[in-house]
Protein backbone atom coordinates (compact mmCIF):
# COMPACT_ATOMS: atom_id res chain seq x y z
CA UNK A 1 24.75 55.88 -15.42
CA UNK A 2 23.09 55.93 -18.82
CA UNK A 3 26.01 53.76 -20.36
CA UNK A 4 25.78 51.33 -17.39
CA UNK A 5 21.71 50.69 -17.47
CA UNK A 6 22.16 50.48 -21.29
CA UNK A 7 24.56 47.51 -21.20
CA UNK A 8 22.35 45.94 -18.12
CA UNK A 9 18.77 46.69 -20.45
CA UNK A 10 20.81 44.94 -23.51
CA UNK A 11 21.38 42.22 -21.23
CA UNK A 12 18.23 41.57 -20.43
CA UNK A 13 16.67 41.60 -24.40
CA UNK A 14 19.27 38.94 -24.76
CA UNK A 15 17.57 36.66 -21.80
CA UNK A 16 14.65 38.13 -23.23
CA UNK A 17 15.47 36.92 -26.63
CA UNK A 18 16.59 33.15 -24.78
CA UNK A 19 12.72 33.26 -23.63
CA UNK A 20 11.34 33.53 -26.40
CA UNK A 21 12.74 31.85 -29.28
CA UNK A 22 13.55 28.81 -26.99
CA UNK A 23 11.98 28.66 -23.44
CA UNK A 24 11.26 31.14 -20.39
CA UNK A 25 12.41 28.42 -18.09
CA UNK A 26 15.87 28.51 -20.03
CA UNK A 27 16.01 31.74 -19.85
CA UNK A 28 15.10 32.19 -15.98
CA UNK A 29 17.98 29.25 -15.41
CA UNK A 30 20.24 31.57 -17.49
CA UNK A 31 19.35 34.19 -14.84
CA UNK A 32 19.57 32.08 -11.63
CA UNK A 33 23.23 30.89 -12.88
CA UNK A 34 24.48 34.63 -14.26
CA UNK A 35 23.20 36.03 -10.45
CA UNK A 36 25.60 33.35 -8.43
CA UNK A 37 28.37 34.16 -10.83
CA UNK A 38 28.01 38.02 -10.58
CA UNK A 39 28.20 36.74 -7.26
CA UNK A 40 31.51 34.67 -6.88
CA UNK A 41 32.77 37.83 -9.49
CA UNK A 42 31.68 40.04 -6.83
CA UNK A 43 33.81 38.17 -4.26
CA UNK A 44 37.37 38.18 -6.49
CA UNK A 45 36.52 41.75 -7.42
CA UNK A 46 36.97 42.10 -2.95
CA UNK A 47 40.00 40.41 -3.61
CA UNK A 48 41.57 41.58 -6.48
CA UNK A 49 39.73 45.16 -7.40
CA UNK A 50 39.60 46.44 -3.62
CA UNK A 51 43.69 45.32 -2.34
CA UNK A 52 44.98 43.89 -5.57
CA UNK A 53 45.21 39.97 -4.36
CA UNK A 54 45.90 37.88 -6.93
CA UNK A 55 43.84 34.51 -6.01
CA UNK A 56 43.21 31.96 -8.58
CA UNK A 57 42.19 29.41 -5.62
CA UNK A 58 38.36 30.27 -6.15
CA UNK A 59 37.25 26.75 -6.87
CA UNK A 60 38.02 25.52 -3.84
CA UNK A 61 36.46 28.11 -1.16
CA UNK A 62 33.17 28.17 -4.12
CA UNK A 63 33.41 24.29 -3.29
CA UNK A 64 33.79 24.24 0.89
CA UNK A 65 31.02 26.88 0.29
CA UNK A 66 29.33 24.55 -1.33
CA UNK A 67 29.37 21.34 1.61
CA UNK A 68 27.60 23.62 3.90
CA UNK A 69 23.90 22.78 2.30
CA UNK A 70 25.11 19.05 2.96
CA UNK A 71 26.19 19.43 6.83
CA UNK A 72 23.32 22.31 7.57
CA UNK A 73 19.90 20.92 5.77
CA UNK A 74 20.36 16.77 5.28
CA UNK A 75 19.33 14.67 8.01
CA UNK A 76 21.93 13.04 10.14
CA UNK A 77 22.42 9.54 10.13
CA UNK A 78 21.98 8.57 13.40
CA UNK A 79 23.75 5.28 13.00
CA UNK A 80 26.74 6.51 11.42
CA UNK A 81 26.76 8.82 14.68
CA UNK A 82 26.64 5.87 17.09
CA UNK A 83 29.16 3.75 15.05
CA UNK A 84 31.90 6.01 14.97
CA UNK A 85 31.24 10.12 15.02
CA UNK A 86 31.91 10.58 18.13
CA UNK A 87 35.17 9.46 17.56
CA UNK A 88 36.06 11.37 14.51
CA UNK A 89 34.91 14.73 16.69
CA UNK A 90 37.22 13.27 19.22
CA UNK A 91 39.66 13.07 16.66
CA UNK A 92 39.68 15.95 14.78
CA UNK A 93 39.45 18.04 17.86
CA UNK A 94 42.95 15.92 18.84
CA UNK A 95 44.07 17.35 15.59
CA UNK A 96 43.68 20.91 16.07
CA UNK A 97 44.90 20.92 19.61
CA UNK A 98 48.04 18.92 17.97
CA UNK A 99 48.25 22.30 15.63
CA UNK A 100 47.85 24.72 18.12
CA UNK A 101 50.36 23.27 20.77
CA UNK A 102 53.11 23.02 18.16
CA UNK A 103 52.83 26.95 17.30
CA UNK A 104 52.82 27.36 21.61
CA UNK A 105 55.76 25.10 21.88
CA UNK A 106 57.81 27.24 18.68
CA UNK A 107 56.91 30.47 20.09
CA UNK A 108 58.03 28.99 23.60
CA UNK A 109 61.70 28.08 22.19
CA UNK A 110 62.76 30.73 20.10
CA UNK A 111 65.90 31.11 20.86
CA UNK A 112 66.33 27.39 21.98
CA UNK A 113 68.09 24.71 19.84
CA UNK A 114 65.90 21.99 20.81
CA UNK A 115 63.10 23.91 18.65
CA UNK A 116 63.43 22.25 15.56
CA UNK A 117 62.87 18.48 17.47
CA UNK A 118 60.00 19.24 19.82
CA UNK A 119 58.80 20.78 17.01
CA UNK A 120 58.77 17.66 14.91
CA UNK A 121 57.99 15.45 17.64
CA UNK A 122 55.02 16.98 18.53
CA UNK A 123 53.80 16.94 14.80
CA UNK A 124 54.71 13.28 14.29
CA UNK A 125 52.96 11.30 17.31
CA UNK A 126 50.21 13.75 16.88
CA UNK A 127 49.86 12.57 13.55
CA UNK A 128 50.14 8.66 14.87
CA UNK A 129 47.46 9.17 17.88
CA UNK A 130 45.50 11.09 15.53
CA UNK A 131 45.09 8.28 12.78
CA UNK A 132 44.47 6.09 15.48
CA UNK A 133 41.51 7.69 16.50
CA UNK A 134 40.59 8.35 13.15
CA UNK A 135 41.39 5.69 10.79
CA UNK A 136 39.09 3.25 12.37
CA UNK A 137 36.16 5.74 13.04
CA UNK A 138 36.06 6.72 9.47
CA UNK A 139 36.21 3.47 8.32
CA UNK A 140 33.11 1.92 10.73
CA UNK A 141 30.90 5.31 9.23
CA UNK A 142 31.32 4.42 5.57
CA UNK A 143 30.05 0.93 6.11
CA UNK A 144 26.66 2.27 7.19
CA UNK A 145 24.18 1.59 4.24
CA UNK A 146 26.86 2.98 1.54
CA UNK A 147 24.68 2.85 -1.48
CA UNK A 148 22.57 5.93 0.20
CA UNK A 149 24.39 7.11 3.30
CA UNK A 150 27.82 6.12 4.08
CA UNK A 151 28.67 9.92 5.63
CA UNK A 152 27.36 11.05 9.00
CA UNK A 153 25.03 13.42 7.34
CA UNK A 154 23.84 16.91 8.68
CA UNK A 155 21.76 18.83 10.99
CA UNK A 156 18.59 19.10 9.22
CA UNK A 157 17.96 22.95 9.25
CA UNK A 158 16.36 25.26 6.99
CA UNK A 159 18.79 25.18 3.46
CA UNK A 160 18.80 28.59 3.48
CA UNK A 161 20.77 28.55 6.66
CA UNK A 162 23.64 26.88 4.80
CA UNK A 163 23.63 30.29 2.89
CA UNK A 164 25.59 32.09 5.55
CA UNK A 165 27.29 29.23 6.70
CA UNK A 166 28.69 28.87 3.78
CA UNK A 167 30.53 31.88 3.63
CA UNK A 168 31.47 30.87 7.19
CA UNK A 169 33.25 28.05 6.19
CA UNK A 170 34.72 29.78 3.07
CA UNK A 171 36.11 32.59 5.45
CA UNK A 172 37.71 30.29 8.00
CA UNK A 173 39.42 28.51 5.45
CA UNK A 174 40.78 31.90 3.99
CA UNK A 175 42.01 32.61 7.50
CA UNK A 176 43.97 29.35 7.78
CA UNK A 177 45.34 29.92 3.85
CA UNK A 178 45.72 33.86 4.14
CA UNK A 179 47.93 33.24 7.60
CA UNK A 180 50.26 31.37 5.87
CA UNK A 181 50.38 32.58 1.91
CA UNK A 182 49.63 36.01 2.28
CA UNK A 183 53.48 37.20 3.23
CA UNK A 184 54.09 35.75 -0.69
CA UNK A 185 54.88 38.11 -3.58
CA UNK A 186 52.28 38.00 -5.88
CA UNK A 187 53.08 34.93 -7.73
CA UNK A 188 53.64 32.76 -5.04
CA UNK A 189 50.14 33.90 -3.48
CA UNK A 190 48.40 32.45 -6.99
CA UNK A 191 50.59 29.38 -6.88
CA UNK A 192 49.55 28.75 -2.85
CA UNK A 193 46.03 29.35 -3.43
CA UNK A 194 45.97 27.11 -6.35
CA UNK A 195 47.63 24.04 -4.89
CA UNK A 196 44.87 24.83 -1.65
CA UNK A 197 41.91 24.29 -4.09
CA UNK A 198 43.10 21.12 -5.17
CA UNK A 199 44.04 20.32 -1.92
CA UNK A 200 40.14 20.91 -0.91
CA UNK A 201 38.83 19.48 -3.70
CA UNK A 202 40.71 16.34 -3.36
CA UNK A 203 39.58 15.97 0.67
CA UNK A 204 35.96 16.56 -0.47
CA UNK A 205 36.67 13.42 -3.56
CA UNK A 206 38.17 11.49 -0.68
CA UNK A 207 36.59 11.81 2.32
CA UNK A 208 33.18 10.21 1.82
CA UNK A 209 32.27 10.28 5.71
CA UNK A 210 32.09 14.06 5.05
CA UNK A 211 29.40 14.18 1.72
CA UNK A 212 29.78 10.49 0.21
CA UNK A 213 33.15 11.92 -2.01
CA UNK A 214 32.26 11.11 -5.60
CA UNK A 215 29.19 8.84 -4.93
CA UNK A 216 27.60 12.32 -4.58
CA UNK A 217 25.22 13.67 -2.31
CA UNK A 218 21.55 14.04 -4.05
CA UNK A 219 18.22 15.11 -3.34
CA UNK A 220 19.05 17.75 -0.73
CA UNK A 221 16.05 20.63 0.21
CA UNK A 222 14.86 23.10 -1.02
CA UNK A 223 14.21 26.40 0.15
CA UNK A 224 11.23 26.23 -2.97
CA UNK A 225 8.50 24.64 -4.07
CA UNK A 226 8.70 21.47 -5.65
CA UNK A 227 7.12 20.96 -9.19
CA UNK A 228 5.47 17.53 -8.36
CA UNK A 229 3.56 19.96 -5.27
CA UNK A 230 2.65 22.24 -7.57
CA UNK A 231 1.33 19.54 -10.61
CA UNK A 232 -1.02 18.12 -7.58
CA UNK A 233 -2.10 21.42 -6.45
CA UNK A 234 -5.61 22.32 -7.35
CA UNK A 235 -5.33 26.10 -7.44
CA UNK A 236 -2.19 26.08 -9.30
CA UNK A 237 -3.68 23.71 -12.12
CA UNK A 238 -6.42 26.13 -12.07
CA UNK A 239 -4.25 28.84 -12.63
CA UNK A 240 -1.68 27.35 -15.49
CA UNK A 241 -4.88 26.57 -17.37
CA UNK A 242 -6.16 29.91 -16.88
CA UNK A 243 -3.02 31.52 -18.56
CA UNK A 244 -2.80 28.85 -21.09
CA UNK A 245 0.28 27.01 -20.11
CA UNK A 246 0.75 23.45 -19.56
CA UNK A 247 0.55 22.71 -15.96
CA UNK A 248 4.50 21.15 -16.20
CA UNK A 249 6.06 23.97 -17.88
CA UNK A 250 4.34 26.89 -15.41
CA UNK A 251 5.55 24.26 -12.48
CA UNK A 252 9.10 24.47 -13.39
CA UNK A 253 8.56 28.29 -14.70
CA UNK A 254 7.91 29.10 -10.95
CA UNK A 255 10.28 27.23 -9.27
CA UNK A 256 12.96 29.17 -11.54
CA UNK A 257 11.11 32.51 -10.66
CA UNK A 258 10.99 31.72 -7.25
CA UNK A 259 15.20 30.78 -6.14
CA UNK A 260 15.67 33.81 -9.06
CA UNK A 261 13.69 36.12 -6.20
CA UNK A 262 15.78 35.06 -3.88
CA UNK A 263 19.26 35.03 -5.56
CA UNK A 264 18.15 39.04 -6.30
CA UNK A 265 17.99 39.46 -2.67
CA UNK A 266 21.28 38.12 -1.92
CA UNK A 267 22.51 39.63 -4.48
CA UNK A 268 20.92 43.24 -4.05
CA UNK A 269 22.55 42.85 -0.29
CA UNK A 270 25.65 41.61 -1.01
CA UNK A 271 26.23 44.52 -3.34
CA UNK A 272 24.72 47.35 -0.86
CA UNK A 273 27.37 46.25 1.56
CA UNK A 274 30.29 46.68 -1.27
CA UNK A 275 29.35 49.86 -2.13
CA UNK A 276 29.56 50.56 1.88
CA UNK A 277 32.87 49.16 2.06
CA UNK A 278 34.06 50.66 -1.20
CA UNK A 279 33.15 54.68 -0.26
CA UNK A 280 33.89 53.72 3.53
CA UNK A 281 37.49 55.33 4.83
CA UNK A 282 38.26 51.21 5.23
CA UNK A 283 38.02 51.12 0.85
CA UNK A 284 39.67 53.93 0.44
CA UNK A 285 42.74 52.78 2.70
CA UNK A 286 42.33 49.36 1.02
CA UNK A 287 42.60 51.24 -2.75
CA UNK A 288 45.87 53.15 -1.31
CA UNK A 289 47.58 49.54 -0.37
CA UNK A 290 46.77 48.06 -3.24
CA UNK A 291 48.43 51.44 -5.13
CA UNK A 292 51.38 51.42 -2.83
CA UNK A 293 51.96 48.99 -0.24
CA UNK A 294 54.91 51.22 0.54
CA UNK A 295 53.23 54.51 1.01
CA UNK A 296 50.70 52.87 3.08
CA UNK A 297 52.90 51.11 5.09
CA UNK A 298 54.81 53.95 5.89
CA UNK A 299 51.44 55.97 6.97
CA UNK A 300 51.09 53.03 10.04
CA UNK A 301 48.80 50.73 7.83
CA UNK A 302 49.15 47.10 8.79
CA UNK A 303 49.43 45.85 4.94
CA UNK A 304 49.54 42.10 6.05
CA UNK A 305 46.71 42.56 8.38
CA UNK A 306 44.57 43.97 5.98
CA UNK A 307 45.10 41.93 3.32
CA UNK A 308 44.16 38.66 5.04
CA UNK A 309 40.98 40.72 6.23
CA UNK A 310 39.77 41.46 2.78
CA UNK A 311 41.19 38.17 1.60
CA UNK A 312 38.61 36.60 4.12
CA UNK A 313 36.07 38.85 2.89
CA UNK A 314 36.24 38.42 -0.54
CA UNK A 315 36.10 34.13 0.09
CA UNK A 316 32.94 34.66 2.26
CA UNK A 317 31.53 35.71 -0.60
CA UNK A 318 32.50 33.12 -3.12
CA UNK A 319 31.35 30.28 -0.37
CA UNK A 320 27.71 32.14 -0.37
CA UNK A 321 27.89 31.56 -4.23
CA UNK A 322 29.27 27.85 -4.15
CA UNK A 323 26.39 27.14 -1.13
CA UNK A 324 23.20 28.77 -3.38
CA UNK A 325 25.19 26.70 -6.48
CA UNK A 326 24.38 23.71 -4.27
CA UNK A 327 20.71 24.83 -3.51
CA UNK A 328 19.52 25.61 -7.13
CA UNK A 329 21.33 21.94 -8.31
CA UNK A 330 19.73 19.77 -5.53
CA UNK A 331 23.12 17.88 -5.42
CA UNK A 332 26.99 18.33 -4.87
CA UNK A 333 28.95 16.87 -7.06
CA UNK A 334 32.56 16.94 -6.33
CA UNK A 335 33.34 15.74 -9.48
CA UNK A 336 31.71 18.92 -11.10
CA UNK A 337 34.42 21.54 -9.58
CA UNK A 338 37.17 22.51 -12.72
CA UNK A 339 39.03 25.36 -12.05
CA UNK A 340 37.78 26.67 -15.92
CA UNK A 341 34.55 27.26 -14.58
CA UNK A 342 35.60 28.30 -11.18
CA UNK A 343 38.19 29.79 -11.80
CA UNK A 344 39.04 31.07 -14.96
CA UNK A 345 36.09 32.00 -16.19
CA UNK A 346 35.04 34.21 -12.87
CA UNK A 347 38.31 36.26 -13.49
CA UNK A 348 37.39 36.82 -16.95
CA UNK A 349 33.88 37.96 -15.78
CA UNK A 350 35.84 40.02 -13.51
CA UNK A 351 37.83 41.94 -16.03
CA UNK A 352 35.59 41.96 -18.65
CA UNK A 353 32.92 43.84 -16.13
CA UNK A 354 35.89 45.97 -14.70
CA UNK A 355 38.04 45.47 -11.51
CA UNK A 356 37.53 47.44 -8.83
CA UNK A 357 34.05 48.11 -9.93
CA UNK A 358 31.40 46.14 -8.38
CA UNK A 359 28.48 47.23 -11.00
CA UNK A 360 30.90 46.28 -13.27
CA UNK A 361 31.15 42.52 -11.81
CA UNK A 362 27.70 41.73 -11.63
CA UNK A 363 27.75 42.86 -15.54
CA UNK A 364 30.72 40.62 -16.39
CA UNK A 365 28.61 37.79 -14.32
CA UNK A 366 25.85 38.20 -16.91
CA UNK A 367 27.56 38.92 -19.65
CA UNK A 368 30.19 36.27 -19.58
CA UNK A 369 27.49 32.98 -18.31
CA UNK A 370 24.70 34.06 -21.13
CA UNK A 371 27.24 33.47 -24.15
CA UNK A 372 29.13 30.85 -22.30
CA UNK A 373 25.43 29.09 -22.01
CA UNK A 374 24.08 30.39 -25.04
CA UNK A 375 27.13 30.68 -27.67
CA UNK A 376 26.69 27.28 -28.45
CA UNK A 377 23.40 27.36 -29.21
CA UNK A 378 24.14 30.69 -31.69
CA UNK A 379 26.92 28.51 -32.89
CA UNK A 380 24.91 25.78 -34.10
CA UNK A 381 22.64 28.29 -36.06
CA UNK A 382 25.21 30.09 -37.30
CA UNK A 383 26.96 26.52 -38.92
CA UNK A 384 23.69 25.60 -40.26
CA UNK A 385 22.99 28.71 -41.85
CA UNK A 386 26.75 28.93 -43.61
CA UNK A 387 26.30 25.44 -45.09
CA UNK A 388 22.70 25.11 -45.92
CA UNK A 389 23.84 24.82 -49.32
CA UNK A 390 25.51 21.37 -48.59
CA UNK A 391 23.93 18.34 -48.75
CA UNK A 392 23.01 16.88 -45.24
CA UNK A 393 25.69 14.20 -45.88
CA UNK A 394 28.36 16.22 -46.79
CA UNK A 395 31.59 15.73 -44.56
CA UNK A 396 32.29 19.22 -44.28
CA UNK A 397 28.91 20.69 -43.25
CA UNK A 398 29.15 17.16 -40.53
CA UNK A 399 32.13 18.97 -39.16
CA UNK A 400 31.14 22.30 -38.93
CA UNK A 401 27.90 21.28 -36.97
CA UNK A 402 30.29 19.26 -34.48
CA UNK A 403 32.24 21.83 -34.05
CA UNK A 404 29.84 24.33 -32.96
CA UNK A 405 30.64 22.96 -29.48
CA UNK A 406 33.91 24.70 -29.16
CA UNK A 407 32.71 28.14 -30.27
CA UNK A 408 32.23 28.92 -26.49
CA UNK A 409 35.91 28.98 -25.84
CA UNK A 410 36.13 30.56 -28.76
CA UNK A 411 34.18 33.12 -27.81
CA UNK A 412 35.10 33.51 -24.41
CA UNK A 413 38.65 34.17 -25.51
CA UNK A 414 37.28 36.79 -28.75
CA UNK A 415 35.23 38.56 -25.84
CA UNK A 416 38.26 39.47 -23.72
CA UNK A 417 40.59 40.47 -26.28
CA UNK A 418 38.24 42.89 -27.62
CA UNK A 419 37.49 44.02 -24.14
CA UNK A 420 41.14 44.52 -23.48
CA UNK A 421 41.58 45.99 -27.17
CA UNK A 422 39.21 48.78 -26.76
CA UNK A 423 38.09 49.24 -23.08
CA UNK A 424 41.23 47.58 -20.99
CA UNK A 425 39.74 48.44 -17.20
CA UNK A 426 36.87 46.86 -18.46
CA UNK A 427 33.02 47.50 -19.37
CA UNK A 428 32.26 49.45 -16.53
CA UNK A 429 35.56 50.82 -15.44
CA UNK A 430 37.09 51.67 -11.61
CA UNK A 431 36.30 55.25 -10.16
């Protein structure tokens, strides 16, 4: 316990540090974005550190995660609605049924040899009918005032309602995936999950009737105040002068402070319920499948079952990370989902911290987003300093400064060697 809050207190110099040598409103946005990635680390560390899924399809259940803000908080466009939603509910509701009477009709015919063609039958005019309905709804809604609408918009709820939903629709989209994928050997689960993030991804580019695809969705609610409020507000002027800060930089200070409260809660919940799971008989029976699928399958333990339940669980959390992404940008971009960032980088948070270990997530979170943020920054200095003795001309001092840029992968890679070098199951290690 002393090792652990040592790490977490040098942590927090470093932020500390951020604040004041450059800003505390950088280093408050550092915090907001290392808390949702300790969060999404928290949700592969279900995945991977609790049953030993390997699932490098994170980007896309972070992005579904992140349409729920759209559909929950904007206001619906009513005119979209009476120009063709109804018919795209009608539709999609077509499709489903389409779905669910083609696994009725193969479990119907098993032993029959007409399977294989009422199977495809079924599937194919389905698919015609389907478009029918579709095609033409879709296209009426995306005529509606495209430069600013174009979709059929949401419910206009409370954003932090989205939260939850969220990890709602990250779940049920796990359920779909994990029903299908999680029979695969390891390598074919990474592959499957991959290709499905894309897959998302490319819908959400697509499919502007949904969140306007790539002409982006903007200006959505917040569940804070807004710095223009604040700049008009009497008491609030009264008290940034009082402390001796300009009125624009305390605004924007407090908005950080106040979605930073709030990302603690979720967080501080979030990881109160995976230390329940975790020391629960349900964690230790996940630990023993992901030891020895065998053993544990010989003791009665439904392996397949309870891998598609903790796949599930581990996605709801990543979608509650890619929804409060959402909230703290004020926009989603679909544009802005790479699986380096989504991916990549939230498995090397999760080693780095320590599978298995949640403490040891939320630590990778921080760790890994403050010198991914911050290493470029260093890395400027750093270049300036080593050639201060060229002139300000000089081609090679030009090129070090440009290249300061790429010190983050740099570093990124230099951090998890030496990780793996000298502490392989990570800062904070499994139990």
């Amino acid at each position: 316990m002393r090792k652990n809050s040592f790490m977490f207190l040098i942590m927090f110099i470093l932020i500390a540090i951020v604040g004041l040598f450059q800003s505390w409103t950088v280093a408050f946005m550092i915090i907001n974005m290392c808390i949702i990635s300790s969060i999404m680390s928290l949700g592969v560390n279900i995945q991977w550190g609790y049953a030993g899924l390997f699932n490098i399809g994170i980007m896309g259940f972070v992005a579904i995660g992140g349409l729920a803000p759209v559909i929950i908080s904007t206001p619906p466009v009513f005119e979209a609605w009476e120009a063709g939603g109804l018919r795209v509910v009608i539709a999609l509701i077509f499709g489903i049924f389409t779905f669910f009477f083609a696994a009725f009709t193969w479990k119907k015919l098993k032993n029959s040899n007409w399977r294989p063609a009422a199977i495809t039958l079924i599937l194919v005019f389905g698919f015609f009918i389907y478009r029918y309905i579709f095609d033409p709804a879709v296209e009426a809604i995306e005529k509606i005032n495209p430069t600013v609408d174009g979709n059929l918009g949401g419910l206009g709820m409370p954003i932090l309602l989205s939260w939850p939903v969220g990890g709602l629709f990250a779940a049920g989209a796990a359920w779909l995936v994990g029903r299908v994928s999680l029979g695969l050997r390891s390598d074919y689960l990474a592959i499957a999950t991959l290709g499905v993030s894309e897959i998302i991804i490319f819908i959400m580019k697509n499919e502007d009737w949904i969140a306007r695809g790539v002409k982006n969705v903007i200006g959505l609610p917040r569940p804070v105040p807004y710095e223009i409020d604040l700049q008009q507000s009497t008491d609030f002027i009264y008290w940034s002068q009082a402390i001796g800060i300009n009125v624009v930089d305390a605004s924007s200070l407090l908005v950080k402070v106040c979605y930073t409260i709030l990302f603690l809660i979720v967080l501080f919940i979030l990881y109160w319920l995976c230390e329940k799971a975790l020391k629960s008989p349900w964690g230790r029976m996940m630990r023993a499948i992901r030891d020895n699928e065998v053993a544990a399958e010989a003791m009665g333990k439904n392996v397949t079952s309870r891998h598609l339940q903790v796949f599930v669980l581990g996605s709801a959390v990543c979608g509650i990370a890619g929804a409060m992404l959402v909230t703290l940008d004020g926009q989603l971009t679909p544009t802005s989902y790479h699986p380096l960032r989504f991916t990549f980088i939230i498995w090397v948070m999760v080693i780095v911290g320590g599978s298995g270990n949640n403490l040891g997530s939320i630590l990778g979170g921080f760790i890994i987003w403050f010198f991914w943020i911050e290493v470029e920054t260093i890395g400027h200095f750093v270049m300036d300093l080593l050639t201060s003795g060229f002139s300000e001309d000089n081609a090679f001092r030009i090129h070090m400064l440009n290249s300061a840029a790429y010190m983050r992968y740099l570093t990124l890679g230099l951090i998890l060697i030496l990780v793996l070098r000298f502490n392989p199951k990570g800062l904070i290690p499994e139990k």
